[in-house]
Protein backbone atom coordinates (compact mmCIF):
# COMPACT_ATOMS: atom_id res chain seq x y z
CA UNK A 1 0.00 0.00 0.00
CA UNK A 2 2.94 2.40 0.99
CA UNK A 3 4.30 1.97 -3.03
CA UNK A 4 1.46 2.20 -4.54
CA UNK A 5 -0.07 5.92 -2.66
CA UNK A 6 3.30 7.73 -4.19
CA UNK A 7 2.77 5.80 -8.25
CA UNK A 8 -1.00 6.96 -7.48
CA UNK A 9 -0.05 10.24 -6.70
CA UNK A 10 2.55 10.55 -9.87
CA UNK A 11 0.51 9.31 -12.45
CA UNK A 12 -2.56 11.94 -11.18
CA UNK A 13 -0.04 14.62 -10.90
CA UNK A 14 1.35 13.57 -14.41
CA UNK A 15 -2.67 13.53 -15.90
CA UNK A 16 -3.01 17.25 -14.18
CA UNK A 17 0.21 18.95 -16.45
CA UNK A 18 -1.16 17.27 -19.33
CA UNK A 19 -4.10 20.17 -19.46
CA UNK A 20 -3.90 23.38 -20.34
CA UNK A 21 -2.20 25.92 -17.79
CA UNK A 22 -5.13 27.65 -16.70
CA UNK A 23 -6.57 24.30 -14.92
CA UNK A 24 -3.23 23.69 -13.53
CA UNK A 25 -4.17 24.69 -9.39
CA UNK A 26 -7.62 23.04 -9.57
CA UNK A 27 -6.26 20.22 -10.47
CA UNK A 28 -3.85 19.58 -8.31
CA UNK A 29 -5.56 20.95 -4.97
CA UNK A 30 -7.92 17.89 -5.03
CA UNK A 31 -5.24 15.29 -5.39
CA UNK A 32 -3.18 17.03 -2.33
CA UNK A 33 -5.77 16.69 0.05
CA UNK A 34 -6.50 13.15 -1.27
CA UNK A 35 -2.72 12.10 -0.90
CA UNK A 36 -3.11 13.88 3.04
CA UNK A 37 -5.96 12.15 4.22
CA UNK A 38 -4.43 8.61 2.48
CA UNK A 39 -1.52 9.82 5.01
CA UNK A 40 -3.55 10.06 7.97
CA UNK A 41 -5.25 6.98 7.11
CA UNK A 42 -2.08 4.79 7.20
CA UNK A 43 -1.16 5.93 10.61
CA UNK A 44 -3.93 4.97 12.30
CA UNK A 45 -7.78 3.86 11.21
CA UNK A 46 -10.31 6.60 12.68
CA UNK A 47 -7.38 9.29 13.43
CA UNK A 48 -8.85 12.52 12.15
CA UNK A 49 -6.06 15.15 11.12
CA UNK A 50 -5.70 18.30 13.85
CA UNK A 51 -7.75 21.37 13.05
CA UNK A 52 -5.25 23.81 11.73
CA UNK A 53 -6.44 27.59 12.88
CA UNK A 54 -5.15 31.13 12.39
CA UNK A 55 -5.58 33.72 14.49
CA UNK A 56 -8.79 34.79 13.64
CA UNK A 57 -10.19 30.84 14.38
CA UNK A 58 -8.34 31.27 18.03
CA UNK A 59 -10.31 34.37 18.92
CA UNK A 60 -13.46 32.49 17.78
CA UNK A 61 -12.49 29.66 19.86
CA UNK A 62 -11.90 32.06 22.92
CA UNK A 63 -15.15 33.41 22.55
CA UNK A 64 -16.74 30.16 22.17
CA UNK A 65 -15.14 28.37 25.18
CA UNK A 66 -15.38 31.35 27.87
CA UNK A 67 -16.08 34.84 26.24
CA UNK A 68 -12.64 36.13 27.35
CA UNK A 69 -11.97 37.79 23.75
CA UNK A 70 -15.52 39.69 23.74
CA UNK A 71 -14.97 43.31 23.32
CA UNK A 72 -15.98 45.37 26.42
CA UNK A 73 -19.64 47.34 25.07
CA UNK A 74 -19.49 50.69 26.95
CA UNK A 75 -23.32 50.42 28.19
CA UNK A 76 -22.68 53.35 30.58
CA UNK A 77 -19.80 55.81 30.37
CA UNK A 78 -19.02 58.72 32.76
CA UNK A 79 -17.27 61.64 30.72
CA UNK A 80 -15.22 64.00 32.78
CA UNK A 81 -15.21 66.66 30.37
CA UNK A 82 -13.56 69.19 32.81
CA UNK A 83 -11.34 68.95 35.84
CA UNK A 84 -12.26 72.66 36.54
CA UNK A 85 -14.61 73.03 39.65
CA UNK A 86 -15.85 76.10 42.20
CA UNK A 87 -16.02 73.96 44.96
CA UNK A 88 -13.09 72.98 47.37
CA UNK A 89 -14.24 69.29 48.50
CA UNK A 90 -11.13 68.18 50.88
CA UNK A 91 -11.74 64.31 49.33
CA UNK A 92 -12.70 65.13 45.42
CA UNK A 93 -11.02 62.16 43.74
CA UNK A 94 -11.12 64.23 40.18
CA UNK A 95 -9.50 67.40 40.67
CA UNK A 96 -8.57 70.27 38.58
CA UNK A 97 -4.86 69.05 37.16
CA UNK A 98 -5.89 70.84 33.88
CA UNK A 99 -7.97 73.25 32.60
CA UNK A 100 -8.17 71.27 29.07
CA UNK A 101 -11.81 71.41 27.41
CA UNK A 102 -12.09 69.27 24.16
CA UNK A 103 -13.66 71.34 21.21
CA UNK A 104 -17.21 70.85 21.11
CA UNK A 105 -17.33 68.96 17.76
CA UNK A 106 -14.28 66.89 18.77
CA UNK A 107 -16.41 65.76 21.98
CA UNK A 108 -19.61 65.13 20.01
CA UNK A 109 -17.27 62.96 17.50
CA UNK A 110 -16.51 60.64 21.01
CA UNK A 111 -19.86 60.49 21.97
CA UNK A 112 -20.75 59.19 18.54
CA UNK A 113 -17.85 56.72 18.57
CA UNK A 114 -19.14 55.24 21.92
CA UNK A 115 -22.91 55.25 21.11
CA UNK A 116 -21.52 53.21 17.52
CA UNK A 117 -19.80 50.84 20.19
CA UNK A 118 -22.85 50.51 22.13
CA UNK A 119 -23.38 53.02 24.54
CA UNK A 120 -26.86 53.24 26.06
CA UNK A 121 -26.06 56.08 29.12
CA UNK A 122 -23.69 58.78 29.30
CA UNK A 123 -23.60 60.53 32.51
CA UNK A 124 -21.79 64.14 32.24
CA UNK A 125 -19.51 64.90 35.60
CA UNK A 126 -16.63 67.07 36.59
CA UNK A 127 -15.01 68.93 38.33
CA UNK A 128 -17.98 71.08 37.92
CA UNK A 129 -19.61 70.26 34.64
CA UNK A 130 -21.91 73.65 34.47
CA UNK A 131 -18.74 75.93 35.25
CA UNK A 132 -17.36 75.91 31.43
CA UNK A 133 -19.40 78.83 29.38
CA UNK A 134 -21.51 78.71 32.22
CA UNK A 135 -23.41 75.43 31.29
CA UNK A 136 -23.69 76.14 27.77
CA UNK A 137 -21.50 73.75 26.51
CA UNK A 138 -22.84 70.97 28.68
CA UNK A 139 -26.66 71.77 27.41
CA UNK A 140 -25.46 71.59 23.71
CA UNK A 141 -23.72 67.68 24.70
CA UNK A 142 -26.96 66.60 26.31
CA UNK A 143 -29.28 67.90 23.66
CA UNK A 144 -26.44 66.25 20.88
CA UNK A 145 -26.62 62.43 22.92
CA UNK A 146 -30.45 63.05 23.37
CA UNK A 147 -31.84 64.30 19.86
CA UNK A 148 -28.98 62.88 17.62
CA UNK A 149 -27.51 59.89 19.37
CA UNK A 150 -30.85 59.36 20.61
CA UNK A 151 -29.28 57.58 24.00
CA UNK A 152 -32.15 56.39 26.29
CA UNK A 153 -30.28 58.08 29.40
CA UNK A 154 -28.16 61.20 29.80
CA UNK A 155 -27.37 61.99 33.16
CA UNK A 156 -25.23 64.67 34.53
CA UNK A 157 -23.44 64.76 38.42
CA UNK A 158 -23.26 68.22 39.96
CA UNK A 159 -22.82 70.24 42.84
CA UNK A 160 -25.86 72.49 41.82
CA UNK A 161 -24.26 75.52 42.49
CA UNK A 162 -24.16 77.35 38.80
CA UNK A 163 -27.18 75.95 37.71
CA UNK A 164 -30.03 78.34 36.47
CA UNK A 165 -33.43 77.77 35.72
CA UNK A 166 -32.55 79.02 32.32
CA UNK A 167 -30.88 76.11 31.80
CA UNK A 168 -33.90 73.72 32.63
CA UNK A 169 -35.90 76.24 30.06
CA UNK A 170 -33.16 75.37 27.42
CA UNK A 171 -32.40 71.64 27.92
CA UNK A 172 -34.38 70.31 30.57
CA UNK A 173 -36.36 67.97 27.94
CA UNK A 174 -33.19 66.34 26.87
CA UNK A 175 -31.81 65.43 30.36
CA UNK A 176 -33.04 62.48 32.12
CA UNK A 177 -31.38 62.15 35.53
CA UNK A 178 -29.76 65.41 37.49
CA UNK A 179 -27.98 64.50 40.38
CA UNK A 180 -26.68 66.61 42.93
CA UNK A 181 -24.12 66.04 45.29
CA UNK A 182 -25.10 66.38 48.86
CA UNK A 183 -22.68 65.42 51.76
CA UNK A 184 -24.95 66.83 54.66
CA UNK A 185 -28.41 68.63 55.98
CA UNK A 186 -25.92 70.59 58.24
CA UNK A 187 -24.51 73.37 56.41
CA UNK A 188 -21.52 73.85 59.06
CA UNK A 189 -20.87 70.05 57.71
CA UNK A 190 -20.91 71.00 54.38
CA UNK A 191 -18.12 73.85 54.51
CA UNK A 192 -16.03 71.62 56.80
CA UNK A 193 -16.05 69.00 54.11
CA UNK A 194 -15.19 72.17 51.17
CA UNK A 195 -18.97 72.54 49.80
CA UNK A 196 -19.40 76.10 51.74
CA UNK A 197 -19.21 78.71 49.16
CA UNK A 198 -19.74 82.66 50.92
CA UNK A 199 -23.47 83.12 51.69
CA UNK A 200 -25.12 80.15 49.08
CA UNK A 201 -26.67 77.47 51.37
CA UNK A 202 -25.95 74.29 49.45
CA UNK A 203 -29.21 72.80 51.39
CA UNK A 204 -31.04 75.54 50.60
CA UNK A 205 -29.89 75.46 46.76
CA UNK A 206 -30.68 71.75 46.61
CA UNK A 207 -34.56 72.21 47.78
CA UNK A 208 -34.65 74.62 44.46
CA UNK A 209 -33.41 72.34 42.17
CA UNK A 210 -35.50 69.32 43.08
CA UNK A 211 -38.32 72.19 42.18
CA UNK A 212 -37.21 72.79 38.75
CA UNK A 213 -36.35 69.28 38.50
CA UNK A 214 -40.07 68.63 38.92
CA UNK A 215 -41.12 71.52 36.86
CA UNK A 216 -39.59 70.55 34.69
CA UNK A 217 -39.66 66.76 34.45
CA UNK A 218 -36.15 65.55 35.10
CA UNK A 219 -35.57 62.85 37.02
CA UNK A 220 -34.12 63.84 40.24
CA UNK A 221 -31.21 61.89 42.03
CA UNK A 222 -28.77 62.36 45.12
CA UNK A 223 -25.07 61.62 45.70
CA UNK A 224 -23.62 61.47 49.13
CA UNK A 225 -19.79 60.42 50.05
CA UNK A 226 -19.93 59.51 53.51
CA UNK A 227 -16.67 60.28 55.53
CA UNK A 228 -15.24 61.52 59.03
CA UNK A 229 -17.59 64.51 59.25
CA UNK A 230 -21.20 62.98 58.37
CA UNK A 231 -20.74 59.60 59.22
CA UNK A 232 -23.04 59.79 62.41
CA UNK A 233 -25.59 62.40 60.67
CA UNK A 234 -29.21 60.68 60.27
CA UNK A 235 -30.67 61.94 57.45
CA UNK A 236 -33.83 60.39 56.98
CA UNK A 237 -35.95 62.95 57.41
CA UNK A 238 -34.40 64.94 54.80
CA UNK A 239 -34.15 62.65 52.10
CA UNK A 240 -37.31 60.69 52.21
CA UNK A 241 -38.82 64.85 51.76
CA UNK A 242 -36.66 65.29 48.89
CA UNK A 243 -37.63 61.89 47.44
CA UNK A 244 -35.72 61.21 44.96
CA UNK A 245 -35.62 58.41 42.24
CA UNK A 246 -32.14 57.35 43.38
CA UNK A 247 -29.84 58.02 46.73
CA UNK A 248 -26.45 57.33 45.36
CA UNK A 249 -23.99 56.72 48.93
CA UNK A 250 -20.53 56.31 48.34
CA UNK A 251 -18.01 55.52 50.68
CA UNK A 252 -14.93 58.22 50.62
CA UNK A 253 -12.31 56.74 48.74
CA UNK A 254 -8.69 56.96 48.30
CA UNK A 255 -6.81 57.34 44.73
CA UNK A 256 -3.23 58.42 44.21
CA UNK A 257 -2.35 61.08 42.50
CA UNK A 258 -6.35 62.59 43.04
CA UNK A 259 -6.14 62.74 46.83
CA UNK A 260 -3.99 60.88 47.92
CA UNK A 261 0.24 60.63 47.65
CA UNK A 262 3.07 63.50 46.95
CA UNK A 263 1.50 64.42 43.88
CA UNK A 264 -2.20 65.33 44.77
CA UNK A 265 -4.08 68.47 45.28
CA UNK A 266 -6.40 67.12 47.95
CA UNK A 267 -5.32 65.55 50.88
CA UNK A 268 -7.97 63.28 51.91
CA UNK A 269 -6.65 61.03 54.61
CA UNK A 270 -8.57 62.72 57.59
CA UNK A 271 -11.76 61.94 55.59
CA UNK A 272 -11.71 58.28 55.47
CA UNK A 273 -13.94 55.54 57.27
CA UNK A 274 -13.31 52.08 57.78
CA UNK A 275 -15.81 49.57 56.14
CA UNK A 276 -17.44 48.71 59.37
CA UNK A 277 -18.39 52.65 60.00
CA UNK A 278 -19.60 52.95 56.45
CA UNK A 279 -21.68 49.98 57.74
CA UNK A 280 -22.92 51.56 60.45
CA UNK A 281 -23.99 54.57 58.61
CA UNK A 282 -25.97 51.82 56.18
CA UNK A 283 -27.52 50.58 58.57
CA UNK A 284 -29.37 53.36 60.33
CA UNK A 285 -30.47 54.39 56.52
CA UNK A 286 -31.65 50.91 55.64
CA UNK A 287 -35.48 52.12 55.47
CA UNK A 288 -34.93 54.63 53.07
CA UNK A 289 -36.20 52.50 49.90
CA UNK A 290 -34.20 54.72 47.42
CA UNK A 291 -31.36 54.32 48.99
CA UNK A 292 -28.12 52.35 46.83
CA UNK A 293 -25.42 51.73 48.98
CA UNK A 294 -21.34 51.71 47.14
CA UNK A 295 -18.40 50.82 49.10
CA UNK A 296 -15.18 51.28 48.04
CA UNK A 297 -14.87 47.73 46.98
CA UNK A 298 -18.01 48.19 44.53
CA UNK A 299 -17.00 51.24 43.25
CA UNK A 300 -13.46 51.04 42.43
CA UNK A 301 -13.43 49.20 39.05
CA UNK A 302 -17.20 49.20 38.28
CA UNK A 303 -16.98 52.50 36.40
CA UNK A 304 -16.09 53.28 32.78
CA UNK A 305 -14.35 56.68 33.14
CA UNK A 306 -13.35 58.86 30.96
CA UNK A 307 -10.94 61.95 31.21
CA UNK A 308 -11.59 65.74 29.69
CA UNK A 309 -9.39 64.11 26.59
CA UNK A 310 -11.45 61.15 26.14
CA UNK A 311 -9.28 58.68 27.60
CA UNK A 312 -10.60 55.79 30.02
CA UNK A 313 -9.03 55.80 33.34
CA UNK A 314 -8.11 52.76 34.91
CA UNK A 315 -8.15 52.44 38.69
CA UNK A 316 -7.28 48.97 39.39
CA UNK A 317 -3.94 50.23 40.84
CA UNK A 318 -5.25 52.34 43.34
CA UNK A 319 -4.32 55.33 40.86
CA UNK A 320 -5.97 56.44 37.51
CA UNK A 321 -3.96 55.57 34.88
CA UNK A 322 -4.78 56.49 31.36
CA UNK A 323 -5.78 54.70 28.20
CA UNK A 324 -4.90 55.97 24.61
CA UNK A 325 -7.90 58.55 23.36
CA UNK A 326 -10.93 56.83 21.89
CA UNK A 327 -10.62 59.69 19.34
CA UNK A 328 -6.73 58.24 18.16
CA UNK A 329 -7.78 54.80 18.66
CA UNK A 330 -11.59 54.13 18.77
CA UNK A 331 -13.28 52.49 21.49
CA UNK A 332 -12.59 48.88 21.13
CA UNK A 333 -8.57 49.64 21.36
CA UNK A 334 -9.02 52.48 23.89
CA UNK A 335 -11.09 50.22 26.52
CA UNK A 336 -9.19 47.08 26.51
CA UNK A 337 -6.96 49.86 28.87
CA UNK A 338 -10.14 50.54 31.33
CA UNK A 339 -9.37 47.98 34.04
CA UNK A 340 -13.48 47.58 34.02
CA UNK A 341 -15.02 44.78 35.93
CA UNK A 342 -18.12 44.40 34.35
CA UNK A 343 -19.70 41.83 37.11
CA UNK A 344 -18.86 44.43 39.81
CA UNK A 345 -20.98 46.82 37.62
CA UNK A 346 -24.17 44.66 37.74
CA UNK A 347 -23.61 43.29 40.78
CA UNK A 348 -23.77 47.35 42.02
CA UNK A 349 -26.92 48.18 40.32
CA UNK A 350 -25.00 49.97 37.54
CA UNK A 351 -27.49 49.24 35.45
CA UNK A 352 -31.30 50.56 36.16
CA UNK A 353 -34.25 51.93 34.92
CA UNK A 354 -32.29 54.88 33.58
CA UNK A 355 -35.02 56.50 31.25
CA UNK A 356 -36.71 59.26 32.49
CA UNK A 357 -39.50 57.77 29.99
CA UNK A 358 -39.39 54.30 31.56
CA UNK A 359 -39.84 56.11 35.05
CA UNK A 360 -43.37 56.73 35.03
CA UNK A 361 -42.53 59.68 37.74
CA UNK A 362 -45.47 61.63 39.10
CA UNK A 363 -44.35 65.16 37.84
């Protein structure tokens, strides 16, 4: 049998040259693979030859066998778009390293990027995000993801300070969720912590926005970081009057370079609570139904952040280091760099009923 597969093999070979050229490569193809699986045959009956893959068939395999290779889809993205702020918060974990504002059509570009990728929410932050052309700017993004991008939630995270009800006039139909950060009911508290700002009550401010927010039907929403100074305040009272859809409380958290290490511009050591305070603090509030609780374990890694240059920040180091711009090298490269732990994000409650459609609110 092992003489006769090579004369075989010649005298096919031999009957392929005799046509023209043209037929040359279909020819001989068929007889190759016939002469291979002869091969395969003699060295064992049943044996089936090893599946031969490129690179391309290994990435399919990953994502067949485990998912590992799956691009991360940016579902919710939190754009920095300024550092800049008016406030003087002694934990801030973004602070004002640059005054760097991407042109507004170079920022609209991103956004369209990430929505191409598969972004469903973009929430707007800072710094301050209504202190650049006093809000302008911002209201011309949220209209853009809204109206254009047609995003089912944009979001933005304030202090509440700079906002006017001219703004609500302007954009208020294309924002879904406002939330304003609120540390404490105590307005001693509040300048302690760096929210004080000359004779503005930030309590007072925030009952006035969750007016206009109802006026005019935004979705209202409260952050809290709880740390040394507010950690025993009850409040309650306060928030269950304020009511609002969602009572984000975060637990004050440490990031090099931000505020924490040589290098920082906040020094936020004397602000920090140990797990079992944060706890504590939890656990007095547990009745408050809107309440969603992040520790720093949770929050760490469970966000998709992204700088005022449209770069995702990775914490997983305790520090945020950068990622290449999603406007250099689109969002598929650019996130691969975010350090995001996706499970974390669901397991938090990252995702919601985000919609200010899909809320059904009594305005």
């Amino acid at each position: 049998m092992w003489m006769l597969m090579p004369i075989a093999f010649a005298g096919k070979l031999l009957s392929a040259f005799r046509k023209p050229l043209s037929s040359l490569w279909s020819s001989v193809v068929p007889w190759f693979f016939w002469l291979r699986s002869a091969l395969w045959l003699a060295r064992g009956k049943g044996t089936q030859p090893p599946l031969q893959r490129g690179p391309g068939d290994l990435q399919q395999s990953g994502r067949e066998e485990g998912g590992a290779d799956q691009p991360t889809t940016p579902t919710s993205v939190n754009y920095h778009f300024t550092r800049q702020c008016n406030y003087k918060c002694g934990f801030c974990f973004h602070t004002a390293k640059t005054s760097f504002v991407l042109p507004l059509a170079e920022a609209k570009r991103g956004l369209r990027l990430l929505q191409e990728a598969g972004m469903e929410k973009i929430n707007f932050s800072g710094g301050e995000p209504f202190i650049h052309d006093r809000g302008e700017y911002l209201g011309k993004l949220v209209r853009f993801c809204k109206e254009e991008l047609r995003l089912p939630s944009v979001s933005i995270v304030s202090n509440g300070s700079l906002i006017r009800e001219r703004w609500f006039q302007n954009y208020g139909e294309y924002l879904d969720i406002l939330a304003i950060s609120c540390d404490s009911f105590d307005e001693q508290v509040n300048v302690l912590i760096g929210r004080g700002q000359g004779k503005k009550n930030h309590v007072e401010n925030l009952q006035k926005l969750r007016a206009w927010c109802r006026e005019y039907r935004v979705a209202f929403k409260i952050n809290s970081v709880i740390n040394r100074f507010n950690v025993d305040e009850d409040m309650r009272e306060q928030i269950k009057a304020l009511n609002p859809v969602r009572w984000k409380v975060f637990q004050c958290l440490l990031i090099e370079g931000e505020n924490s290490g040589d290098d920082a511009l906040r020094e936020a050591q004397q602000f920090v609570i140990s797990d079992e305070e944060f706890e504590g603090f939890l656990d007095l509030h547990r009745e408050v139904s809107c309440l969603v609780p992040e520790s720093n374990q949770k929050m760490k890694d469970s966000y998709l952040i992204l700088d005022e240059y449209m770069r995702f920040l990775n914490c997983q180091n305790g520090r945020k280091d950068p990622s290449k711009s999603i406007l250099d090298v689109g969002v598929e490269a650019a996130i691969k760099f975010s350090g995001f732990d996706e499970k974390m994000f669901l397991k938090r409650g990252g995702k919601y009923v985000w919609s200010k459609a899909d809320l059904k609110l009594d305005w």
